[in-house]
Protein backbone atom coordinates (compact mmCIF):
# COMPACT_ATOMS: atom_id res chain seq x y z
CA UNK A 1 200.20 56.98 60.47
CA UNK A 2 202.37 59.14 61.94
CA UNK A 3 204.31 57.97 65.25
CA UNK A 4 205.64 61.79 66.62
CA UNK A 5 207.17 60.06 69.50
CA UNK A 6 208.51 56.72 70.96
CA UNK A 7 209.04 57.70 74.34
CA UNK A 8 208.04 54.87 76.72
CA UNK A 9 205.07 55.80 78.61
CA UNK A 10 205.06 55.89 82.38
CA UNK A 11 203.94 52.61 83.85
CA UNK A 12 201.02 54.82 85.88
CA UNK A 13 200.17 56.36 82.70
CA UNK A 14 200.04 53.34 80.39
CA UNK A 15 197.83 50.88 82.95
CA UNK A 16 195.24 53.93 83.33
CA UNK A 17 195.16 53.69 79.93
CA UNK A 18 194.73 50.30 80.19
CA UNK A 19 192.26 49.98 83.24
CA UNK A 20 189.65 52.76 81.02
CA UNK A 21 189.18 49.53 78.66
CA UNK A 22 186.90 48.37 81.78
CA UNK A 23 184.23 50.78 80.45
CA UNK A 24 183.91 48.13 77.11
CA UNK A 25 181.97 45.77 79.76
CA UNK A 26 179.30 48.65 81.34
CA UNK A 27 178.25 49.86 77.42
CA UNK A 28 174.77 50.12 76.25
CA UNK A 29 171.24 51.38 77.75
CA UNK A 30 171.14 48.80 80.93
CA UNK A 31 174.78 49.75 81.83
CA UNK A 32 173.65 54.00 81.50
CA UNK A 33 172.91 53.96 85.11
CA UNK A 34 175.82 52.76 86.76
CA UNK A 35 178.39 55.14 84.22
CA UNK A 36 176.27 58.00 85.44
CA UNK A 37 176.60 56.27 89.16
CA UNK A 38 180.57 55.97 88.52
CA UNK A 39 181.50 59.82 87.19
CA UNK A 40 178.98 61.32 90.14
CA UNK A 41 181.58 59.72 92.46
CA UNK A 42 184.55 60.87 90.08
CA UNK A 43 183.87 64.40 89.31
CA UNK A 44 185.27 66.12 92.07
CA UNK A 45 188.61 64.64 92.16
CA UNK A 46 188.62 63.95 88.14
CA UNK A 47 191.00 66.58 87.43
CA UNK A 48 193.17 66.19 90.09
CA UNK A 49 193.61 62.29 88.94
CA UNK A 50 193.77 62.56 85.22
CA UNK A 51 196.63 65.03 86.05
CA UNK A 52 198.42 62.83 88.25
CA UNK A 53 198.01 59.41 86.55
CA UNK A 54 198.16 60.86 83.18
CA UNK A 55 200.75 64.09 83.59
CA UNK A 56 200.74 64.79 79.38
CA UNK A 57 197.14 64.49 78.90
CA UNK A 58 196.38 68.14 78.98
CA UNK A 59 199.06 68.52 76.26
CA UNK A 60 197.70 65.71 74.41
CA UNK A 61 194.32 68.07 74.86
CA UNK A 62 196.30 71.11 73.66
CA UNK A 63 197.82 69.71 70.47
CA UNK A 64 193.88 68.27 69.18
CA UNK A 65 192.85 71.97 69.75
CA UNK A 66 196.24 73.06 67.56
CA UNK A 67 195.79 70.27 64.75
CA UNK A 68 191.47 71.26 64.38
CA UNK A 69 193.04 74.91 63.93
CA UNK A 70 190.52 76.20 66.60
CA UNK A 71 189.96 80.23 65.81
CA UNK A 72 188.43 83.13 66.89
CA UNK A 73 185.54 82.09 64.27
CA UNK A 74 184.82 78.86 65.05
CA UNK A 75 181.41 77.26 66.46
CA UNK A 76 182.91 74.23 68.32
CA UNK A 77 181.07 71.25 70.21
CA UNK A 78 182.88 68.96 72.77
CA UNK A 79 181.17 65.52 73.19
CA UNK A 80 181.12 64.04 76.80
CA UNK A 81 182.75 67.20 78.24
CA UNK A 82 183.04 65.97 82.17
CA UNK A 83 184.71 68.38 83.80
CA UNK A 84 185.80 70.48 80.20
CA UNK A 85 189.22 69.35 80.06
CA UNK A 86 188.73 69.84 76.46
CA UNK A 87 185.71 72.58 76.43
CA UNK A 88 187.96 75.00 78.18
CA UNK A 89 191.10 75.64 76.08
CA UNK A 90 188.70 75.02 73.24
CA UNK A 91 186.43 77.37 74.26
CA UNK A 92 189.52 79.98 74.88
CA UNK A 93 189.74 79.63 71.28
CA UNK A 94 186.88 79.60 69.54
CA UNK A 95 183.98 82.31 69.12
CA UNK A 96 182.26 79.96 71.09
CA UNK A 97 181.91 76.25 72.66
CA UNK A 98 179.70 74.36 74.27
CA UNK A 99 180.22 70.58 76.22
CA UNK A 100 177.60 68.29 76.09
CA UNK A 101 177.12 65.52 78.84
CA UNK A 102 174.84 63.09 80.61
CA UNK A 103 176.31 63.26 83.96
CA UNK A 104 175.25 66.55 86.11
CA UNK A 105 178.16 65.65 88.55
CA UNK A 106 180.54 66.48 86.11
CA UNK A 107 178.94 69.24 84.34
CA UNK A 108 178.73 71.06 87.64
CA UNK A 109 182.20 70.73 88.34
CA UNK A 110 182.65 72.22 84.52
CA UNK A 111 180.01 75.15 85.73
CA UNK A 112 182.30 75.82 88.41
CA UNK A 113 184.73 76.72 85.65
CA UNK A 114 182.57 79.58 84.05
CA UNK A 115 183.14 82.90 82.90
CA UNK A 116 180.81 85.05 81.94
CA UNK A 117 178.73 81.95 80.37
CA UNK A 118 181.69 80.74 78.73
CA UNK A 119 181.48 78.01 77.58
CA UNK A 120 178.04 76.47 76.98
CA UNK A 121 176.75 73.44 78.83
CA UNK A 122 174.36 71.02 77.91
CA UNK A 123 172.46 68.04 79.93
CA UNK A 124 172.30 65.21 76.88
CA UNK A 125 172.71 62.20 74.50
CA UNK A 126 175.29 62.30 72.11
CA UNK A 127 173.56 59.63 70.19
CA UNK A 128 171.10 62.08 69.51
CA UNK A 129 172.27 65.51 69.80
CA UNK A 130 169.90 68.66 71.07
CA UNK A 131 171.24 70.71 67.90
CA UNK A 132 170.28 71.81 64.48
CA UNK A 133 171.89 70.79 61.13
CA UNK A 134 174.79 72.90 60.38
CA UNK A 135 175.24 74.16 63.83
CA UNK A 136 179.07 73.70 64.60
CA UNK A 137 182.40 74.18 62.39
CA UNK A 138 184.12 71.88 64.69
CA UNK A 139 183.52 69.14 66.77
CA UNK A 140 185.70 67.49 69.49
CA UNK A 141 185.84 64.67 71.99
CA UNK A 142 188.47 62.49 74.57
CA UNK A 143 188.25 59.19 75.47
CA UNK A 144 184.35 59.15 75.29
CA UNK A 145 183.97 56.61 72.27
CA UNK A 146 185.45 53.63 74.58
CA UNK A 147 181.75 53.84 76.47
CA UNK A 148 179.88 53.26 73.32
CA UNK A 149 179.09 50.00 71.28
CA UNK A 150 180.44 49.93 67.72
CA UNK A 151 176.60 51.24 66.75
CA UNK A 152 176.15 53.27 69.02
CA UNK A 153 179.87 54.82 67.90
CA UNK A 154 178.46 54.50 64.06
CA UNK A 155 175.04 56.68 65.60
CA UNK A 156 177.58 59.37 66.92
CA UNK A 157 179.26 59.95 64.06
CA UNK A 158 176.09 60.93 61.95
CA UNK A 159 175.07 62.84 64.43
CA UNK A 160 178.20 64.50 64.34
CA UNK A 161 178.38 64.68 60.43
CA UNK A 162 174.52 66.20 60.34
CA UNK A 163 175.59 68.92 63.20
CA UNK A 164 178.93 69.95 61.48
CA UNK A 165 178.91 72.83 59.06
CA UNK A 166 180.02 72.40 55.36
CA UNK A 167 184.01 71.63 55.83
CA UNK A 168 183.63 71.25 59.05
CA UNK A 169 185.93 68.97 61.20
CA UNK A 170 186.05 66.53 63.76
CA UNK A 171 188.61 65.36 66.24
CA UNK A 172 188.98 62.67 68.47
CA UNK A 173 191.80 62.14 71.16
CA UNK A 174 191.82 58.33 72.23
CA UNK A 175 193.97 55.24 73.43
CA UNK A 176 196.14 53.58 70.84
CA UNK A 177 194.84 50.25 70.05
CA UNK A 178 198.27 49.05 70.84
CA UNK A 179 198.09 49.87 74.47
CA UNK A 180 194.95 48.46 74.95
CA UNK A 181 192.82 46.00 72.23
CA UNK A 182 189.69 47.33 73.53
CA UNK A 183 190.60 51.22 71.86
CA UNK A 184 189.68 50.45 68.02
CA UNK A 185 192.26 49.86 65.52
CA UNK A 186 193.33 53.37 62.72
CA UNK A 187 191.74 50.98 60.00
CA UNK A 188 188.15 51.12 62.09
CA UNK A 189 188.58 54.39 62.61
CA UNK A 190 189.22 55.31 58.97
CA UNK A 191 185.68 52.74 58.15
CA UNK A 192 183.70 54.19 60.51
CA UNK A 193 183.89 57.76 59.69
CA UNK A 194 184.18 57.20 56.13
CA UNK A 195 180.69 55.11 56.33
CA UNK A 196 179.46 57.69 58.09
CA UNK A 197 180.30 60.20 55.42
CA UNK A 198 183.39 61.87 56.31
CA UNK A 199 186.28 62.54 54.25
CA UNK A 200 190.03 63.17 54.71
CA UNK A 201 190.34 60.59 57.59
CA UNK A 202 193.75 60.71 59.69
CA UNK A 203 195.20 58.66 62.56
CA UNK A 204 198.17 59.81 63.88
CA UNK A 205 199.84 58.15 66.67
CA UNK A 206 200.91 60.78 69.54
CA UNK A 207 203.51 60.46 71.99
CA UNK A 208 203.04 56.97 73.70
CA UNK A 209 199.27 55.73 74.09
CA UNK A 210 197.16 58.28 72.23
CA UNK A 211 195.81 58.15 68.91
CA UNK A 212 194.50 61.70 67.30
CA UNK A 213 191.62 61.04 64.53
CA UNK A 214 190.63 63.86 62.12
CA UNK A 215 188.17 63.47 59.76
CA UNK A 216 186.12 66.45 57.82
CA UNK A 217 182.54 66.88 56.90
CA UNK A 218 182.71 67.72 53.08
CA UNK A 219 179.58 68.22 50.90
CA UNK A 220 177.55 65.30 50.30
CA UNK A 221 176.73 64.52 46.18
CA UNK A 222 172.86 65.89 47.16
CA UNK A 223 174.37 69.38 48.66
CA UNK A 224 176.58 70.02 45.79
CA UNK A 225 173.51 69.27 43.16
C-alpha cells in the first residue's frame, strides 16, 4: 500500500467521512426505501455539500479517472452515479459513459448536466446490472459500496467482472478503513475481488481518508481454453 500523502485531513472533511459510516445501519432490501427517501432530499444541494465538506474530493475523483487510464476508446460504467461526480470527467474521457442509479432525484440532477446525450443514464440495480457480458472496458464507482452488505458487495463485483471486457478494469474510490472501521480493510478488498475473479488487486492509500482499489478482469481458465 502506498500512502501518497500524510497531510492531516480537515476536521469537516474527516467526520463526513466518518458520519457516511451511518449508511452500514440502513443496508439491505427493507432499508431500500428510506436511502432512496434520503438522496431525493440530497440531490439538489449534493454537489454544493460534497464540495464544501469535502474540498479534495473532486481531485480524489480526478486522479481514479488518471490511474484507470480513461481514453478516447474506452466503454466506461459508473456505479451509483448521483449527481455524476464521477460520470462527468469520466465521460469527458472516454468514447463513452454511462451512470447507473436507483434514485431519480439524483439522476435528474445528473440529466441536468447533459450534452448532447453525454453521458448515458440508467434507472437500476447494481446487484444486477441492465447490461450484456462484455459490455464495458472500465468500470468505476465512489463511496457506493458502504450501502451494501458484504454479499450484496460480493454480488456487485460479479456483476461487474461479467460486464467488463477482457482486461478490463475496475476502480473504486472509498474511505480508508482507518478513518472509519465501517469502510473495509485493503486485505477485504484484495479477498473480495480476487473471489470474485479479478486479478492484479491494488489499494493505495490517497491523501488523508481515501483508499483507491484497482483490480482487472483477466481471462478466466474457460475463456483462454
Amino acid at each position: 500500500m502506498n500512502e501518497l500523502t500524510n497531510n492531516k485531513p480537515g476536521w469537516w472533511k474527516r467526520m463526513t467521512v466518518r458520519l457516511a459510516q451511518i449508511d452500514q445501519h440502513i443496508r439491505g432490501d427493507c432499508w431500500r426505501w428510506l436511502v432512496r427517501w434520503l438522496y431525493k432530499i440530497m440531490a439538489p444541494f449534493y454537489d454544493w455539500g460534497a464540495d464544501r465538506l469535502m474540498p479534495d474530493y473532486r481531485q480524489a475523483i480526478a486522479h481514479l479517472v488518471d490511474e484507470l487510464a480513461v481514453s478516447a476508446s474506452d466503454v466506461v460504467l459508473d456505479l451509483g452515479c448521483g449527481t455524476g461526480m464521477v460520470t462527468l470527467p469520466a465521460s469527458k474521457r472516454a468514447q463513452f459513459a454511462v451512470g447507473i442509479d436507483m434514485t431519480p432525484a439524483m439522476l435528474h440532477q445528473l440529466q441536468k448536466k447533459q450534452a448532447n446525450g453525454r453521458p448515458g443514464l440508467v434507472r437500476g440495480d447494481v446487484r444486477c446490472l441492465p447490461f450484456s457480458n462484455n459490455s464495458f472496458s472500465a468500470v468505476t464507482t465512489s463511496f457506493m459500496l458502504l450501502r451494501l452488505t458484504t454479499a450484496e458487495k460480493q454480488q456487485v463485483f460479479r456483476e461487474v467482472w461479467r460486464v467488463l471486457k477482457k482486461n478490463g478494469r475496475f476502480g473504486c474510490l472509498t474511505g480508508r478503513h482507518e478513518t472509519g472501521n465501517a469502510y473495509p480493510t485493503a486485505a477485504e478488498w484484495q479477498s473480495w475481488l480476487e473471489q470474485s475473479g479479478f486479478r492484479n488487486v491494488a489499494v493505495a492509500a490517497y491523501r488523508d481518508v481515501y483508499y483507491l482499489v484497482k483490480a482487472n478482469r483477466v481471462l478466466s481458465q474457460h475463456e483462454k481454453n
